[in-house]
C-alpha atoms as a PDB file:
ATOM      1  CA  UNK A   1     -12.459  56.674 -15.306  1.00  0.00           C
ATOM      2  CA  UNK A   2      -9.339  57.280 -13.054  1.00  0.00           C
ATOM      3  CA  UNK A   3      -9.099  55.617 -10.011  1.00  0.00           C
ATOM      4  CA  UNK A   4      -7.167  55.523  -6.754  1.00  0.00           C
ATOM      5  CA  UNK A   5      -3.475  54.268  -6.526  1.00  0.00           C
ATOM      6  CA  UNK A   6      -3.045  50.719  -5.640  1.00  0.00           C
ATOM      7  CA  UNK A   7      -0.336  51.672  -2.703  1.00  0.00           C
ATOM      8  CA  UNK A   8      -3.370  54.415  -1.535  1.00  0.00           C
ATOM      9  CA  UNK A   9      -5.858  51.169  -1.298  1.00  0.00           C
ATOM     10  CA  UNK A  10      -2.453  49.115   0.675  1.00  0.00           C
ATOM     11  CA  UNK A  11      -2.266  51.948   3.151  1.00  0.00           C
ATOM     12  CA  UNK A  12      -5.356  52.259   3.691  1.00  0.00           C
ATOM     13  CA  UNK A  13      -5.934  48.383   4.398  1.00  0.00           C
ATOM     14  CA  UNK A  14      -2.890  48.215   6.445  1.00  0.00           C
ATOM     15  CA  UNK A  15      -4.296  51.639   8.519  1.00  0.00           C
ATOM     16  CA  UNK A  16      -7.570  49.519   9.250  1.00  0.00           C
ATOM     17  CA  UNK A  17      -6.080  45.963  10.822  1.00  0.00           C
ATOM     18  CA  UNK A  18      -6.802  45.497  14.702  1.00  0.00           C
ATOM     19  CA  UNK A  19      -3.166  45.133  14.817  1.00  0.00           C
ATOM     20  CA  UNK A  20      -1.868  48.610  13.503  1.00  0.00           C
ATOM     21  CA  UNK A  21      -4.706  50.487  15.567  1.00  0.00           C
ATOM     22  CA  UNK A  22      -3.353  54.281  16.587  1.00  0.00           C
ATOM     23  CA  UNK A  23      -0.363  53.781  14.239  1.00  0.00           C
ATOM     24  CA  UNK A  24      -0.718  57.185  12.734  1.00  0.00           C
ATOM     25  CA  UNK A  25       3.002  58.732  13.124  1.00  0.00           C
ATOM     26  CA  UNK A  26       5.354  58.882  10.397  1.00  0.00           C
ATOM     27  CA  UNK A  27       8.572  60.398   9.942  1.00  0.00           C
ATOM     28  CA  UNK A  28       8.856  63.445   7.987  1.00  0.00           C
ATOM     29  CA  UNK A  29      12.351  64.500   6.404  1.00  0.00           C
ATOM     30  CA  UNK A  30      13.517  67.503   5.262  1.00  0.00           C
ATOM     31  CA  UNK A  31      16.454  69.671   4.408  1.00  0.00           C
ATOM     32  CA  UNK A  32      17.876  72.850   5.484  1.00  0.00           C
ATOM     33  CA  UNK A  33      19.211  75.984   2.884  1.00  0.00           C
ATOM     34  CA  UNK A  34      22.675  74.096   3.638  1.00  0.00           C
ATOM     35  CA  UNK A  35      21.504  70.816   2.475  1.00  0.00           C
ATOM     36  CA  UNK A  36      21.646  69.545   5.867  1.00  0.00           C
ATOM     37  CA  UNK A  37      18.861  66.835   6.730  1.00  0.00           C
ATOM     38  CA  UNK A  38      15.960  66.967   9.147  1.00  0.00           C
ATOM     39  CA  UNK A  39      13.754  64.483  10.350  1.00  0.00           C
ATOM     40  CA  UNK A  40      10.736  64.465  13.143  1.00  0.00           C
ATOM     41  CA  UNK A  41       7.308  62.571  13.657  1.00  0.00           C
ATOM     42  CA  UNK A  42       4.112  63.975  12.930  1.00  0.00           C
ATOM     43  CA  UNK A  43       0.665  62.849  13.171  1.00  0.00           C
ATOM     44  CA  UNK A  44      -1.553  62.027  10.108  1.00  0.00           C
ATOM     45  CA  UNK A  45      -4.397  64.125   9.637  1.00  0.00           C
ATOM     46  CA  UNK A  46      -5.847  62.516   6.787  1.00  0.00           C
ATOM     47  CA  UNK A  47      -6.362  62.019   3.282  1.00  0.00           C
ATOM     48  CA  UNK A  48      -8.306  65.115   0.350  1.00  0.00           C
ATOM     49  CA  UNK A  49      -7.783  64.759  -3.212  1.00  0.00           C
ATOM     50  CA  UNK A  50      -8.945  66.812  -5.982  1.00  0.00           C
ATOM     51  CA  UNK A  51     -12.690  66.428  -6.885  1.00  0.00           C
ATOM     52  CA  UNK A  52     -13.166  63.809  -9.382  1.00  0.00           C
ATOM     53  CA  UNK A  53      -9.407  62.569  -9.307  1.00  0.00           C
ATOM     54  CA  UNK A  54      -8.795  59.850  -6.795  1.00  0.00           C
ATOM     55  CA  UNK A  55      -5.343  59.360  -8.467  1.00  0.00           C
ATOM     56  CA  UNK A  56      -4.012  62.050  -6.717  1.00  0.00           C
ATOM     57  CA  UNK A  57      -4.306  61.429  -3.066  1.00  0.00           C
ATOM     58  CA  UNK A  58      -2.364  64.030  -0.917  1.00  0.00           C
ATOM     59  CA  UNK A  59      -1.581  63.437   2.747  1.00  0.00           C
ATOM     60  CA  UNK A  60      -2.287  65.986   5.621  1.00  0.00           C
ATOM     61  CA  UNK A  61      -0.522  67.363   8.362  1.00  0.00           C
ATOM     62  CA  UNK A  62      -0.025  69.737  10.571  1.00  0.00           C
ATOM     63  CA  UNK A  63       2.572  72.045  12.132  1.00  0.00           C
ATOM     64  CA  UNK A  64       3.647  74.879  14.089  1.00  0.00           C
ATOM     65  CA  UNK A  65       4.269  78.299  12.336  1.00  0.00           C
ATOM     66  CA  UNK A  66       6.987  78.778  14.315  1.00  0.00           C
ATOM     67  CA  UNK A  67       8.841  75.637  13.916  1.00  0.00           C
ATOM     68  CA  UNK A  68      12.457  75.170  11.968  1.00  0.00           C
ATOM     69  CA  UNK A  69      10.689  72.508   9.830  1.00  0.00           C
ATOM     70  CA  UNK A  70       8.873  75.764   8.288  1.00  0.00           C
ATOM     71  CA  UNK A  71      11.639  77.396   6.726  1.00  0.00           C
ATOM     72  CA  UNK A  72      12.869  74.397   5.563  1.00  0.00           C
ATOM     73  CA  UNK A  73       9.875  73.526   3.815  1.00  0.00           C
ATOM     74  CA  UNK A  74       9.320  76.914   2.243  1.00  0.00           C
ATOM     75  CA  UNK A  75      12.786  76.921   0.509  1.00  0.00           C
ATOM     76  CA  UNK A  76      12.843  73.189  -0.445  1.00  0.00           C
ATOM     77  CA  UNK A  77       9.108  71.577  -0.451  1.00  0.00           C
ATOM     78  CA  UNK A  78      10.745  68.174  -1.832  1.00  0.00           C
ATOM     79  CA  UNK A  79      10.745  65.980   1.215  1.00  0.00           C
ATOM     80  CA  UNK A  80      10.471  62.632   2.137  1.00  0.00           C
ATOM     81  CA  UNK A  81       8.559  60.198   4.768  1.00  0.00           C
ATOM     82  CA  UNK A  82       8.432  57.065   6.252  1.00  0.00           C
ATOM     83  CA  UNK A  83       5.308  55.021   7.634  1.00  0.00           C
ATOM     84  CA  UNK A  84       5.856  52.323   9.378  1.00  0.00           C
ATOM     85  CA  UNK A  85       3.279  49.828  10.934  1.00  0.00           C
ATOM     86  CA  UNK A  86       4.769  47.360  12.389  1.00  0.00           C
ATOM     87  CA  UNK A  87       1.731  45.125  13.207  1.00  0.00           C
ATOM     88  CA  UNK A  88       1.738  44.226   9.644  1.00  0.00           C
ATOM     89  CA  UNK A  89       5.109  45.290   9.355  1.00  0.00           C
ATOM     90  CA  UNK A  90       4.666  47.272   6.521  1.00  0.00           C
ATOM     91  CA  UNK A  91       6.270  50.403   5.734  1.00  0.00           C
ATOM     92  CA  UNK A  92       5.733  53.093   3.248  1.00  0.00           C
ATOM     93  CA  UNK A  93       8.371  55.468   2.063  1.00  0.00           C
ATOM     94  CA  UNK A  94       6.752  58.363  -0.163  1.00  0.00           C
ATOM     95  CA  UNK A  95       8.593  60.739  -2.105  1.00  0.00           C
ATOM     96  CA  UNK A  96       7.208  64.352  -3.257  1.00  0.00           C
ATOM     97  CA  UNK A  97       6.732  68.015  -2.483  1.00  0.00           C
ATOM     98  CA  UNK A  98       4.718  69.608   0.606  1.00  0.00           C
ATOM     99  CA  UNK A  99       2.437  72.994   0.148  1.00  0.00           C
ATOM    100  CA  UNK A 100       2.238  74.714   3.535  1.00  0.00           C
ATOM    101  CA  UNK A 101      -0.986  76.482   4.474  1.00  0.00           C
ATOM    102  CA  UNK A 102       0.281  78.917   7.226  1.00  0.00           C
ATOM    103  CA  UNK A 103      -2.262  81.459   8.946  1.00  0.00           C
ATOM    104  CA  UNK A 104      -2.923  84.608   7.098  1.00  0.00           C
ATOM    105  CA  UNK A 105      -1.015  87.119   8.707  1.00  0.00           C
ATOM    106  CA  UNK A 106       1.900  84.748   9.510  1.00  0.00           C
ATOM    107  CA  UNK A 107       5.050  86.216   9.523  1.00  0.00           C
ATOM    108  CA  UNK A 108       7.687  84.034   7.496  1.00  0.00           C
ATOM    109  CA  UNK A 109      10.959  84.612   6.932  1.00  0.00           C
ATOM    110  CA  UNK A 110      11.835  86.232   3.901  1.00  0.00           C
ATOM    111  CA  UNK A 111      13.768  83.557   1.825  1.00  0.00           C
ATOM    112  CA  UNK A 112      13.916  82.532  -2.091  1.00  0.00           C
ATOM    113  CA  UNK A 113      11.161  79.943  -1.876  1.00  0.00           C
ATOM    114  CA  UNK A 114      10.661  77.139  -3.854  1.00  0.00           C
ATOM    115  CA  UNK A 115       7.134  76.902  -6.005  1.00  0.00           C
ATOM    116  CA  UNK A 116       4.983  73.836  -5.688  1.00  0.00           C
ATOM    117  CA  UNK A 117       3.011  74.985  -8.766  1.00  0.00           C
ATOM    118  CA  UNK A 118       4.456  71.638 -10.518  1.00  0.00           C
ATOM    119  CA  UNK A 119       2.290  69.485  -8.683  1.00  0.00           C
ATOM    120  CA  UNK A 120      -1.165  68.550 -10.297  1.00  0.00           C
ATOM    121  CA  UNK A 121      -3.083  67.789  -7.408  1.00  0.00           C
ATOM    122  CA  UNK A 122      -2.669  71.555  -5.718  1.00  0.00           C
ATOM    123  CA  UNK A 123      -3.224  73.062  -9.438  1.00  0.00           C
ATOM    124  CA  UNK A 124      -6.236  70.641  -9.682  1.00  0.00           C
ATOM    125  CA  UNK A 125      -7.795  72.343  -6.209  1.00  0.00           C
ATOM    126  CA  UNK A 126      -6.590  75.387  -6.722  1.00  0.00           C
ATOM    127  CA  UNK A 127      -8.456  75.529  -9.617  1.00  0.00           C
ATOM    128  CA  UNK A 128     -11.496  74.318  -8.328  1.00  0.00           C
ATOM    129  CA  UNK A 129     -11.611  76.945  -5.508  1.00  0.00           C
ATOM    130  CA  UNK A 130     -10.567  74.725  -2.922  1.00  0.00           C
ATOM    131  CA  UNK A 131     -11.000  76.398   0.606  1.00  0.00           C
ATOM    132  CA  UNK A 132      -7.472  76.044   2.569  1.00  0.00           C
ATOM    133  CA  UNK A 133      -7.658  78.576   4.900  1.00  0.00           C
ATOM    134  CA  UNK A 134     -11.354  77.131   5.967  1.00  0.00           C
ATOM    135  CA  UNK A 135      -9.863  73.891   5.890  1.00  0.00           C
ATOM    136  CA  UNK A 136      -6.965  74.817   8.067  1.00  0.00           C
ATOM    137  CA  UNK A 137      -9.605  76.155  10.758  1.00  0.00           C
ATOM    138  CA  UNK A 138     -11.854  73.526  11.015  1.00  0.00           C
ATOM    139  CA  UNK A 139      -9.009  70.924  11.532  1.00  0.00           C
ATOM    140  CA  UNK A 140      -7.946  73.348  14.247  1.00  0.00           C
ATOM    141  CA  UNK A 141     -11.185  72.954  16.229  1.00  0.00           C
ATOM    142  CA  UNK A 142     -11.975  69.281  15.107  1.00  0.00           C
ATOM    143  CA  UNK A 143      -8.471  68.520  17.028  1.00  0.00           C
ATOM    144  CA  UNK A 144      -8.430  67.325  20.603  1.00  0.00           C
ATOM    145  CA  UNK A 145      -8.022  69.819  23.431  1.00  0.00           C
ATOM    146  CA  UNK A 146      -4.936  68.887  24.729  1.00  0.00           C
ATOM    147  CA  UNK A 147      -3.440  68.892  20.862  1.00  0.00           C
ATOM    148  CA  UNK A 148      -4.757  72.689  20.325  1.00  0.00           C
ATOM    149  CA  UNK A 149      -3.189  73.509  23.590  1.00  0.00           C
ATOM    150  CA  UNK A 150       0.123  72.534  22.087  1.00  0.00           C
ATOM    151  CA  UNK A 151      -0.121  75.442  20.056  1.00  0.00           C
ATOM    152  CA  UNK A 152      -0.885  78.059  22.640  1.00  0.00           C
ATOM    153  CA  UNK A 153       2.686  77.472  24.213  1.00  0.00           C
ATOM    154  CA  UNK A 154       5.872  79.059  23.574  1.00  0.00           C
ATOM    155  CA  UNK A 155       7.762  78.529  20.672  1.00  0.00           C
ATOM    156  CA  UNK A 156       8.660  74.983  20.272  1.00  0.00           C
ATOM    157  CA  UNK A 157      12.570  74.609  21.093  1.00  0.00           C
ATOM    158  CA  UNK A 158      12.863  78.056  22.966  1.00  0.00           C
ATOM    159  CA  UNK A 159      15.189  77.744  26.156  1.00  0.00           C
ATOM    160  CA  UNK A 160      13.034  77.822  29.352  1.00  0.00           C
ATOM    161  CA  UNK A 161      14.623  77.961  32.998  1.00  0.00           C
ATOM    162  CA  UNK A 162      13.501  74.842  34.149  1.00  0.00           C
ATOM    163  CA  UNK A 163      10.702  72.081  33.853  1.00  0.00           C
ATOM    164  CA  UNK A 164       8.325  73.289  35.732  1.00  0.00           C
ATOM    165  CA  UNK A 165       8.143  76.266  33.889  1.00  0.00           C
ATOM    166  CA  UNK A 166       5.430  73.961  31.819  1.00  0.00           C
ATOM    167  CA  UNK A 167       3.276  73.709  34.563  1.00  0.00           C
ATOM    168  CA  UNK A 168       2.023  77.322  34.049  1.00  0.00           C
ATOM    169  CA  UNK A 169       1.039  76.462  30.368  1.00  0.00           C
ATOM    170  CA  UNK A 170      -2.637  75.359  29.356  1.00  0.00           C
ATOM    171  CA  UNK A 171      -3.210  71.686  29.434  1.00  0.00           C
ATOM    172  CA  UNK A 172      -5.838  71.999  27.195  1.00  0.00           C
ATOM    173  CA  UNK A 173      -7.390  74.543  24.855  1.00  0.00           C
ATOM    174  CA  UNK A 174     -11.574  74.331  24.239  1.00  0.00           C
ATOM    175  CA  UNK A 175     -12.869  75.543  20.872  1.00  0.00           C
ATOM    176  CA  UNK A 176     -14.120  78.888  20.716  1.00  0.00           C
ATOM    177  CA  UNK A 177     -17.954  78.825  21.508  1.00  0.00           C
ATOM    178  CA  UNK A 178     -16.608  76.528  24.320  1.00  0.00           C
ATOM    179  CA  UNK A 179     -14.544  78.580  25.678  1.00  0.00           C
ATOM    180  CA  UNK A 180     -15.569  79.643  29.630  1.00  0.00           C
ATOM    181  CA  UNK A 181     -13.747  82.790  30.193  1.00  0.00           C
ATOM    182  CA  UNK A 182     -11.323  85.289  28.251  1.00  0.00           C
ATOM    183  CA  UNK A 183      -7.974  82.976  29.330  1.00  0.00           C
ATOM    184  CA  UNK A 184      -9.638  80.172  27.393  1.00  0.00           C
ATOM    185  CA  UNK A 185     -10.606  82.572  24.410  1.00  0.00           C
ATOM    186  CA  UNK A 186      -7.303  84.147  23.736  1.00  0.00           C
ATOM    187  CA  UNK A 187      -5.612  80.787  24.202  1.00  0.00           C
ATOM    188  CA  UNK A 188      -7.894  79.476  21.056  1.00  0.00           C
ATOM    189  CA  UNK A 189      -6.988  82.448  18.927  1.00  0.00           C
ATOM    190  CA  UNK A 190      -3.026  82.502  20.169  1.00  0.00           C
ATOM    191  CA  UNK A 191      -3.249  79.071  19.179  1.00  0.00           C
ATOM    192  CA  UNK A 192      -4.947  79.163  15.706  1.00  0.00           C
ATOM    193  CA  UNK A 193      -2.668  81.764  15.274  1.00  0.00           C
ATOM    194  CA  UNK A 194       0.297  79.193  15.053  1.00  0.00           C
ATOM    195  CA  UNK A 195      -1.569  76.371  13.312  1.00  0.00           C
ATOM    196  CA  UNK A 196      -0.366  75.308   9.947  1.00  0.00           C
ATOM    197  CA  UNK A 197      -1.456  72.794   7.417  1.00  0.00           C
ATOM    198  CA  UNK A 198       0.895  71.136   5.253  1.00  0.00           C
ATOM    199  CA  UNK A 199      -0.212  69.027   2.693  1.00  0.00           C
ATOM    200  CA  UNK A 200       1.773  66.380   0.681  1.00  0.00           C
ATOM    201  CA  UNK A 201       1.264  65.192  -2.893  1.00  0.00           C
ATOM    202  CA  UNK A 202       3.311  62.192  -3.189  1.00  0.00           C
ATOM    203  CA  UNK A 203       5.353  61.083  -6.655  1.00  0.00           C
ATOM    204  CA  UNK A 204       6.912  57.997  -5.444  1.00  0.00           C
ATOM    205  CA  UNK A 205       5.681  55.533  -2.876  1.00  0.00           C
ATOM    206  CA  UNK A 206       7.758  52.156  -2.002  1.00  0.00           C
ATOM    207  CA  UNK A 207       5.753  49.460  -0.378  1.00  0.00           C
ATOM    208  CA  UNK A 208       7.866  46.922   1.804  1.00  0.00           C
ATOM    209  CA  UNK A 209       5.840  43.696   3.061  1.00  0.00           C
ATOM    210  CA  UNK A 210       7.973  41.932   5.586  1.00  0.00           C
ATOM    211  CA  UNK A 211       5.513  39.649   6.740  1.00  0.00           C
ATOM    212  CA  UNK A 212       5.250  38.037   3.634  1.00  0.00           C
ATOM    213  CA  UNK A 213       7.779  35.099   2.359  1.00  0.00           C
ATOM    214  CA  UNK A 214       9.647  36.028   0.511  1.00  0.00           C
ATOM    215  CA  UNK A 215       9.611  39.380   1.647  1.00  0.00           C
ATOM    216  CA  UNK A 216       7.417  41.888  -0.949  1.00  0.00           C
ATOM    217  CA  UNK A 217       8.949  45.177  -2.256  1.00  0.00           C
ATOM    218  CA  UNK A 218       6.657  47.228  -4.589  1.00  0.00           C
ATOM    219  CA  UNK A 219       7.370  50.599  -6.335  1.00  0.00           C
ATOM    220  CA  UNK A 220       4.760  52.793  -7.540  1.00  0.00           C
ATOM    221  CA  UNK A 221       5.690  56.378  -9.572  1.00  0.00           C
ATOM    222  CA  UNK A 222       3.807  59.281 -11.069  1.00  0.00           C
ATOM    223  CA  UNK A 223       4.111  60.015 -14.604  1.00  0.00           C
ATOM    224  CA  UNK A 224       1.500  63.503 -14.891  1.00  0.00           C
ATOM    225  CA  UNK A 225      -1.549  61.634 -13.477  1.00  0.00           C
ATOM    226  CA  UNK A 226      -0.559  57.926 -14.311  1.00  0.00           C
ATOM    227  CA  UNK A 227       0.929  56.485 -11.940  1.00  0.00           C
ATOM    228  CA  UNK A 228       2.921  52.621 -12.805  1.00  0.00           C
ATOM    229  CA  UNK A 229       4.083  49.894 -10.375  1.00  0.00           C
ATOM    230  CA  UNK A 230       7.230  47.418 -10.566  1.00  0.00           C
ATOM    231  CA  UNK A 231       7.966  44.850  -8.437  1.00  0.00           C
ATOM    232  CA  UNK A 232      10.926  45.412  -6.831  1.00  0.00           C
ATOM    233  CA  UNK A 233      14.228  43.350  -4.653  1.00  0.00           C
ATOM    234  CA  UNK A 234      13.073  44.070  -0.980  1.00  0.00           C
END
């Protein structure tokens, strides 16, 4: 019987102490068509695997349609992101490839893109009829208010006049059946309308213990579904 990676169980652990509570940002890097690289923070949405194989955890995110990050993804899906919690002072540096679950009549650009058909976890689901367009809605409405309202703005990074131009945005965003009049109803569907999942199926995860003396340095990698660990120089 498989069972989950050891780093998966770390993380996990490490997510759960008093001391890293709300530490759910990591940075997320990327590069462009020109090989330049790209980093931001994004917030962790949680953990799916495949049914019946706990060996291949992937991460969740989320993102705006409408975001650089995007294109980037689509035309190189290999990226790369650090966690680190630094009540434990622990961090996590996983290596692998994203899948992006836009909304269905999202226009993206029209560039060679890069297939993520390689990774076994999205064939796994895929192949088991895994739902991610329903999955990408109900993590839409399960989302605080003031996050969905985020998405009911203009695009991120477009030039406005002056700060106060924010103050005529929505502060927050109810769910549909929620929703007290038609403002609040088209702001829910202009939102879900730029809400994206991404979803990351890691390869490589390095586990750095600095609390621990000597400091602790582990390396995990994927072979197909196996995955092996060395013990490495912090």
């Amino acid at each position: 019987m498989v069972s989950a990676p050891r780093w998966l169980a770390a993380l996990t652990t490490a997510l759960g102490l008093p001391e890293n509570k709300g530490q759910i940002m990591y940075q997320l890097a990327s590069v462009d068509a020109n090989g330049n690289p790209h980093v931001r923070t994004i917030g962790h949405r949680g953990f799916i695997e495949p049914e019946g194989s706990p060996n291949l955890p992937l991460l969740m995110c989320a993102t705006d349609i409408r975001t650089p990050k995007v294109t980037q993804i689509l035309t190189n899906p290999h990226v790369e992101l650090i966690w680190w919690l630094s009540g434990s002072m622990e961090q996590f540096r996983l290596t692998g490839v994203v899948r992006l679950v836009p909304p269905p009549d999202a226009q993206l650009p029209d560039l060679p893109v890069q297939s993520t058909e390689a990774s076994l976890a999205f064939q796994k689901m895929d192949a088991q009829g895994f739902e991610w367009e329903k999955k990408r809605v109900e993590t839409y409405d399960v989302q605080p208010a003031f996050l969905r309202a985020g998405f009911a703005r203009p695009p991120p990074g477009a030039i406005i006049e002056n700060y106060d131009v924010g103050k005529s945005w929505p502060g927050i965003v109810p769910r549909a059946e929620d929703a007290q009049n038609e403002e609040e109803k088209q702001a829910y569907e202009r939102g879900l309308r730029t809400f994206a999942l991404m979803f990351f199926d890691p390869v490589e995860v390095d586990w750095v213990q600095l609390k621990e003396k000597p400091n602790r340095r582990t390396k995990f990698i994927r072979k197909g579904e196996e995955w092996s660990e060395y013990i490495a120089v912090p």
